[in-house]
N, C-alpha and C. Protein backbone atom coordinates (compact mmCIF):
# COMPACT_ATOMS: atom_id res chain seq x y z
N UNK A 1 -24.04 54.36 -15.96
CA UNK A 1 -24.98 53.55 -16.66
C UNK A 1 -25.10 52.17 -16.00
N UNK A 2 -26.39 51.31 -16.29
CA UNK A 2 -26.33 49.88 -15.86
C UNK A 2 -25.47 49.05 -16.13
N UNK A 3 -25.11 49.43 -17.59
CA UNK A 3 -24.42 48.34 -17.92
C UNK A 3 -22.89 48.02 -17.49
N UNK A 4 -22.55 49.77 -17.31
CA UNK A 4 -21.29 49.39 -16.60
C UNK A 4 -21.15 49.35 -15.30
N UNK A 5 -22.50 49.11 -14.47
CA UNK A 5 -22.33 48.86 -13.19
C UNK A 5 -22.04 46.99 -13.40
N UNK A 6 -22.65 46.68 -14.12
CA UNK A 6 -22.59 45.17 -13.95
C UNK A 6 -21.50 44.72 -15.08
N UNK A 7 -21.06 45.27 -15.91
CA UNK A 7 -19.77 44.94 -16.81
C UNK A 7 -18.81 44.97 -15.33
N UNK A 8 -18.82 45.63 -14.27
CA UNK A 8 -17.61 45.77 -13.31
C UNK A 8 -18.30 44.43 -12.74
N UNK A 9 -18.98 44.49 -12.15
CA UNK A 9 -19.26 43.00 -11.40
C UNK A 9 -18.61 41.55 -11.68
N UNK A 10 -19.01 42.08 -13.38
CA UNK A 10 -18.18 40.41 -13.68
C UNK A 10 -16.67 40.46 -14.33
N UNK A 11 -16.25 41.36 -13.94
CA UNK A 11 -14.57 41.69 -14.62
C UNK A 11 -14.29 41.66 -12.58
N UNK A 12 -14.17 41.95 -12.09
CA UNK A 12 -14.57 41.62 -10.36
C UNK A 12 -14.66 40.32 -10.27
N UNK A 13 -15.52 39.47 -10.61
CA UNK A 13 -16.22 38.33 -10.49
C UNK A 13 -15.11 37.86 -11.15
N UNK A 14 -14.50 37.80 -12.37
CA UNK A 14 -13.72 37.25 -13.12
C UNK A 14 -11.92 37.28 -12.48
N UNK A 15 -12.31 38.53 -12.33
CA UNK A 15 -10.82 38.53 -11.25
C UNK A 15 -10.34 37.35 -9.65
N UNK A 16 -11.56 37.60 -9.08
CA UNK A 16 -11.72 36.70 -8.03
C UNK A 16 -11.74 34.66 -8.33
N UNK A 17 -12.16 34.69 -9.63
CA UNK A 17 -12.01 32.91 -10.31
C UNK A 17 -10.94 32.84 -11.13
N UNK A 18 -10.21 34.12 -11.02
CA UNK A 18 -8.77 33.91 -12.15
C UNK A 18 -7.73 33.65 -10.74
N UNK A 19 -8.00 34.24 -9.51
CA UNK A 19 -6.99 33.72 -8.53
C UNK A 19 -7.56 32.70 -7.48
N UNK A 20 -8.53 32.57 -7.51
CA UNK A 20 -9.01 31.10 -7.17
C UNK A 20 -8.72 29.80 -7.73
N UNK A 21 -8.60 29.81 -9.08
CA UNK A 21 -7.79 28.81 -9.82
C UNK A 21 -6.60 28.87 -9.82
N UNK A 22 -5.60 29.94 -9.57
CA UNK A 22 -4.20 29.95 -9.49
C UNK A 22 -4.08 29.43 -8.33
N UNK A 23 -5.15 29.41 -7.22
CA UNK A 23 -4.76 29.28 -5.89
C UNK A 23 -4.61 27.42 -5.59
N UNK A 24 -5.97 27.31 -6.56
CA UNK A 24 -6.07 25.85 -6.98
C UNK A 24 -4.82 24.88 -7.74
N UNK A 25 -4.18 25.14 -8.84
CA UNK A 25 -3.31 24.72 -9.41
C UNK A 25 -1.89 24.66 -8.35
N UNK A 26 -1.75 25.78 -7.72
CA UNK A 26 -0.64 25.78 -6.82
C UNK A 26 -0.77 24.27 -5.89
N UNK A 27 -2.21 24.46 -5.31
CA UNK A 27 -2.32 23.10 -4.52
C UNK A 27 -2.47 22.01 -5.15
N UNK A 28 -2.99 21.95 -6.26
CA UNK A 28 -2.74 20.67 -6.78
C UNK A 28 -0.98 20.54 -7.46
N UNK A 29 -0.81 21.15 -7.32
CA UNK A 29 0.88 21.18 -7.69
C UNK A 29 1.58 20.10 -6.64
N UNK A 30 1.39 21.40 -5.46
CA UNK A 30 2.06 20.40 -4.00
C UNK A 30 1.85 19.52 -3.87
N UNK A 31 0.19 18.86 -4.28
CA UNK A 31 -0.23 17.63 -3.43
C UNK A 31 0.44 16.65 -4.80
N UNK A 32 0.98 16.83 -5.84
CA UNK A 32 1.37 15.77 -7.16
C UNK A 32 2.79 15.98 -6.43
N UNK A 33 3.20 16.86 -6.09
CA UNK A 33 4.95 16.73 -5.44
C UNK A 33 4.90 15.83 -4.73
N UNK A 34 4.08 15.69 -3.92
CA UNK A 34 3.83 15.07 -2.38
C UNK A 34 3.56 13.45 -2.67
N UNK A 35 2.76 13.28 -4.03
CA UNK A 35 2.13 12.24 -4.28
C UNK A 35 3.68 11.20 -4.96
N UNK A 36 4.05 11.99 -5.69
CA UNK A 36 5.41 11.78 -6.15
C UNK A 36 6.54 11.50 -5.74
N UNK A 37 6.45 12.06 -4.41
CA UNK A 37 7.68 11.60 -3.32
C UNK A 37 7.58 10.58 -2.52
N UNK A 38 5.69 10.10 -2.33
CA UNK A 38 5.84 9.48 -1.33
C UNK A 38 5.73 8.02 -2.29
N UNK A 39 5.45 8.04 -3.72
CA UNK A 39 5.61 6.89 -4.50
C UNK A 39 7.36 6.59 -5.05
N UNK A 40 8.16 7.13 -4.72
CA UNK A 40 9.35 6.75 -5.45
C UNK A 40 10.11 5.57 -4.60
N UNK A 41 9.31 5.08 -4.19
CA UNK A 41 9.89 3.92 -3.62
C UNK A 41 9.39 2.75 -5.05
N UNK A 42 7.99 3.06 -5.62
CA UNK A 42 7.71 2.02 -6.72
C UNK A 42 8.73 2.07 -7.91
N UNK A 43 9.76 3.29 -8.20
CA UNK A 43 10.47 3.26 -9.32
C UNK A 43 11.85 2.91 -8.67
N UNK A 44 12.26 2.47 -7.51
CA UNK A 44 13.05 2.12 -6.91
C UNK A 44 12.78 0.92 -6.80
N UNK A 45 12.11 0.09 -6.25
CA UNK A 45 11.80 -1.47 -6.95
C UNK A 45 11.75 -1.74 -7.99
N UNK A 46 10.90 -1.15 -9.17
CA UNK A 46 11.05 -1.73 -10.61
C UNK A 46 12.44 -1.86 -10.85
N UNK A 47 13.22 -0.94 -10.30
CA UNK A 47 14.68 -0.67 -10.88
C UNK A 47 15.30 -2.22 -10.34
N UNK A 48 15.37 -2.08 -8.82
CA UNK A 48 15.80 -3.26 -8.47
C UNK A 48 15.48 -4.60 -9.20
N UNK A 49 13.99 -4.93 -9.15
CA UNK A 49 13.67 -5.91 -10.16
C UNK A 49 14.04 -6.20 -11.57
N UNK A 50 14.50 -4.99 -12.12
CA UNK A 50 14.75 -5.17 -13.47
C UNK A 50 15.96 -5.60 -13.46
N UNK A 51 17.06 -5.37 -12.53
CA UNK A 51 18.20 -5.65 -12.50
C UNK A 51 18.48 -6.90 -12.26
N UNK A 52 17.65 -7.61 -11.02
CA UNK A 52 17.61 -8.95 -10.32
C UNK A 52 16.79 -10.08 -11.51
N UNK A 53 16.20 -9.70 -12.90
CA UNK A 53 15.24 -10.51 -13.35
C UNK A 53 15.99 -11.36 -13.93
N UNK A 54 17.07 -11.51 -14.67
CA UNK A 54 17.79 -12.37 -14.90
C UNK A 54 18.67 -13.44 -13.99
N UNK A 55 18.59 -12.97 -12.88
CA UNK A 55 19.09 -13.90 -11.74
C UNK A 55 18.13 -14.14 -11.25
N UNK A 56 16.87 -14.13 -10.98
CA UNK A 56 15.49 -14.58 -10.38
C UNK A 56 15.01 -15.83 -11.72
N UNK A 57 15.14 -15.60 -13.05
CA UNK A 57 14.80 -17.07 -13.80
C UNK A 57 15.90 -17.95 -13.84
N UNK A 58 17.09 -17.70 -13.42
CA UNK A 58 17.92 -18.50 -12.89
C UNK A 58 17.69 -19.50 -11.76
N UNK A 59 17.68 -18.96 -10.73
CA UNK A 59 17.24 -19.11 -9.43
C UNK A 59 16.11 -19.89 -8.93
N UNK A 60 14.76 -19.33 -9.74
CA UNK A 60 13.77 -20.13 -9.85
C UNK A 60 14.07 -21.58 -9.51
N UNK A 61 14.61 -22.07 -10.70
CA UNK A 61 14.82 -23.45 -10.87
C UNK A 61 15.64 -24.42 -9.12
N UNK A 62 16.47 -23.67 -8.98
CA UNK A 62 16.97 -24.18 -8.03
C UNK A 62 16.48 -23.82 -6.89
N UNK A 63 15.50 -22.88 -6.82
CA UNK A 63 14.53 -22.83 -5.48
C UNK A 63 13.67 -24.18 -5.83
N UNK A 64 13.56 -24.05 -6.67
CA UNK A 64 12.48 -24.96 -6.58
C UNK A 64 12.67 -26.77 -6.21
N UNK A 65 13.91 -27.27 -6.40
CA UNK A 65 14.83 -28.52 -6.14
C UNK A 65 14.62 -27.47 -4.62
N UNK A 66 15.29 -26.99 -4.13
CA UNK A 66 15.40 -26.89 -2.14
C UNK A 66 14.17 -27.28 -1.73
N UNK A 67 13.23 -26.07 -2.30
CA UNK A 67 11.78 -26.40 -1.78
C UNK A 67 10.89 -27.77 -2.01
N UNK A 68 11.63 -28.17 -3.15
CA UNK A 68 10.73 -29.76 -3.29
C UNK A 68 11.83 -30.96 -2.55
N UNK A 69 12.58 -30.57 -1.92
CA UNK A 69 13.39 -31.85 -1.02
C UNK A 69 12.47 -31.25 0.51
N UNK A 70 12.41 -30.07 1.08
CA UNK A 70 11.99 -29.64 2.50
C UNK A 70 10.38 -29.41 2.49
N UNK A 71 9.64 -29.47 1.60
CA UNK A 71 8.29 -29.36 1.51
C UNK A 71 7.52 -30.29 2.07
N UNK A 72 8.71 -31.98 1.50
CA UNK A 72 7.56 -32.84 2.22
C UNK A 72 7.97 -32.93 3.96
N UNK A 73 8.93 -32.66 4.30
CA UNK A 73 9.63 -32.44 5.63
C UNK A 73 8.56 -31.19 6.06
N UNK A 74 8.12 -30.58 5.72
CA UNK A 74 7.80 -29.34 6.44
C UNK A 74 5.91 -29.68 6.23
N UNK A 75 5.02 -30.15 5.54
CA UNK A 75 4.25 -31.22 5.00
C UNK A 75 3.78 -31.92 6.43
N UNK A 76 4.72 -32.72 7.00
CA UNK A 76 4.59 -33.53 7.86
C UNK A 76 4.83 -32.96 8.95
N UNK A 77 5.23 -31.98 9.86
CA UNK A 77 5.44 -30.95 10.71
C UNK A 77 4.30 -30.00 11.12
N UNK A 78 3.81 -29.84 9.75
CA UNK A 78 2.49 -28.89 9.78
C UNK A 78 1.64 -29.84 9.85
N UNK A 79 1.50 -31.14 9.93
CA UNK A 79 0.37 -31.96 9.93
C UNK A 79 0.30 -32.43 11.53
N UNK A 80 1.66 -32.73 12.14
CA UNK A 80 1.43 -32.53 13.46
C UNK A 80 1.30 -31.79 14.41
N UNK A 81 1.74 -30.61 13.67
CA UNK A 81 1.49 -29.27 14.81
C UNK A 81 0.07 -28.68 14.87
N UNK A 82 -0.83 -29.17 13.63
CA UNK A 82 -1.91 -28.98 13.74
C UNK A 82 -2.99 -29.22 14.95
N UNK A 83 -2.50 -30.29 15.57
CA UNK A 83 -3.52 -31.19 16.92
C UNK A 83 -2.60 -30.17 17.76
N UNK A 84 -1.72 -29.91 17.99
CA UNK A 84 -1.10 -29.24 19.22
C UNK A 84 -1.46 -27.68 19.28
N UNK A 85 -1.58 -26.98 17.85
CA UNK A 85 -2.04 -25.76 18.10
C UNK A 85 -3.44 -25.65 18.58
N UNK A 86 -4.10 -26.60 18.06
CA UNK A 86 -5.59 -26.33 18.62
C UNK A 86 -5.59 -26.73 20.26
N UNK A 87 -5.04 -27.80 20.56
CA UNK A 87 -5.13 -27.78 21.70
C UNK A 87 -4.70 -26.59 23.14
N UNK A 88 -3.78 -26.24 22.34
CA UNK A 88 -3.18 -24.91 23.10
C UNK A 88 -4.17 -24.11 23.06
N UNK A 89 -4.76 -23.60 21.48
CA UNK A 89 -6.16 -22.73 21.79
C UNK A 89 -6.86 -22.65 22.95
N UNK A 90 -7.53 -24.32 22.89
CA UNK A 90 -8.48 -24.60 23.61
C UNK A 90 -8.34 -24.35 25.07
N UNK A 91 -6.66 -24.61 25.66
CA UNK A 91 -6.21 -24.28 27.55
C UNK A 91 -6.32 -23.04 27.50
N UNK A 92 -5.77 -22.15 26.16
CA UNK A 92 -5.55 -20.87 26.79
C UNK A 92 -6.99 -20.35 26.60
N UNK A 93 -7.68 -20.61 25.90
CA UNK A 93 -9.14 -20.19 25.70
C UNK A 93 -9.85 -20.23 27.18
N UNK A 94 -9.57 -21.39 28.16
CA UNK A 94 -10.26 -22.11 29.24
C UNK A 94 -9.91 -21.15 29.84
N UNK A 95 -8.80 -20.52 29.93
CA UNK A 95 -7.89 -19.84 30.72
C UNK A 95 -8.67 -18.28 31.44
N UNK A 96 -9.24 -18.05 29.90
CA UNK A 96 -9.33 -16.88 29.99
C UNK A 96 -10.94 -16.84 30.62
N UNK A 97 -11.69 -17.58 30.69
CA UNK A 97 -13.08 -17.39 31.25
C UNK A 97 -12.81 -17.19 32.38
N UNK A 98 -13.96 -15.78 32.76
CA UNK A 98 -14.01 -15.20 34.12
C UNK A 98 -14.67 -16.84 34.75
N UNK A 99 -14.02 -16.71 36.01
CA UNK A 99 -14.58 -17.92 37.34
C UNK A 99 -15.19 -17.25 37.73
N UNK A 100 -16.91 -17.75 38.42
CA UNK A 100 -17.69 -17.01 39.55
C UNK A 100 -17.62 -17.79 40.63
N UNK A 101 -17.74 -16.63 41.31
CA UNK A 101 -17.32 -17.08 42.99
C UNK A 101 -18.42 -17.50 43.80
């Protein structure tokens, strides 16, 4: 009969999208393993951080006394190295133009 020529078609048809999706889930399986392994470095920092957070608002404070005694020292360093880096630019820049002969 017709009908069970085409009742087989889609029990066929149905068979072929029942292991196409198994085939699918498998790979999305691997690629969440994959995704998962190559992120466990982020639950390996939180960890670290969570451990260090009480010695980091500690700390704070007294970074911040180092950095405000060497800031203005370092302030004035970067204000003169400023004219010297550009100038260096500018020789090695010269440097590099082809000469015609």
């Amino acid at each position: 009969m017709f009908w069970q020529a085409q009742l087989k078609a889609i029990e066929e048809r149905k068979r072929r999208l029942a292991g196409e999706c198994e085939l699918q889930r498998t790979l999305i399986a691997v690629q969440a393993a994959e995704a998962a392994r190559s992120l466990r470095w982020v639950d390996t920092a939180r960890s670290v951080y969570l451990k260090a957070r009480p010695w980091i608002w500690l700390g704070a404070p007294l970074a911040g006394l180092v950095l405000g005694r060497r800031l203005p020292r370092l302030a004035r360093w970067t204000a003169l190295a400023a004219p010297v880096i550009r100038g260096w630019r500018a020789l090695t820049s010269l440097r590099r133009v082809p000469q015609s002969r």
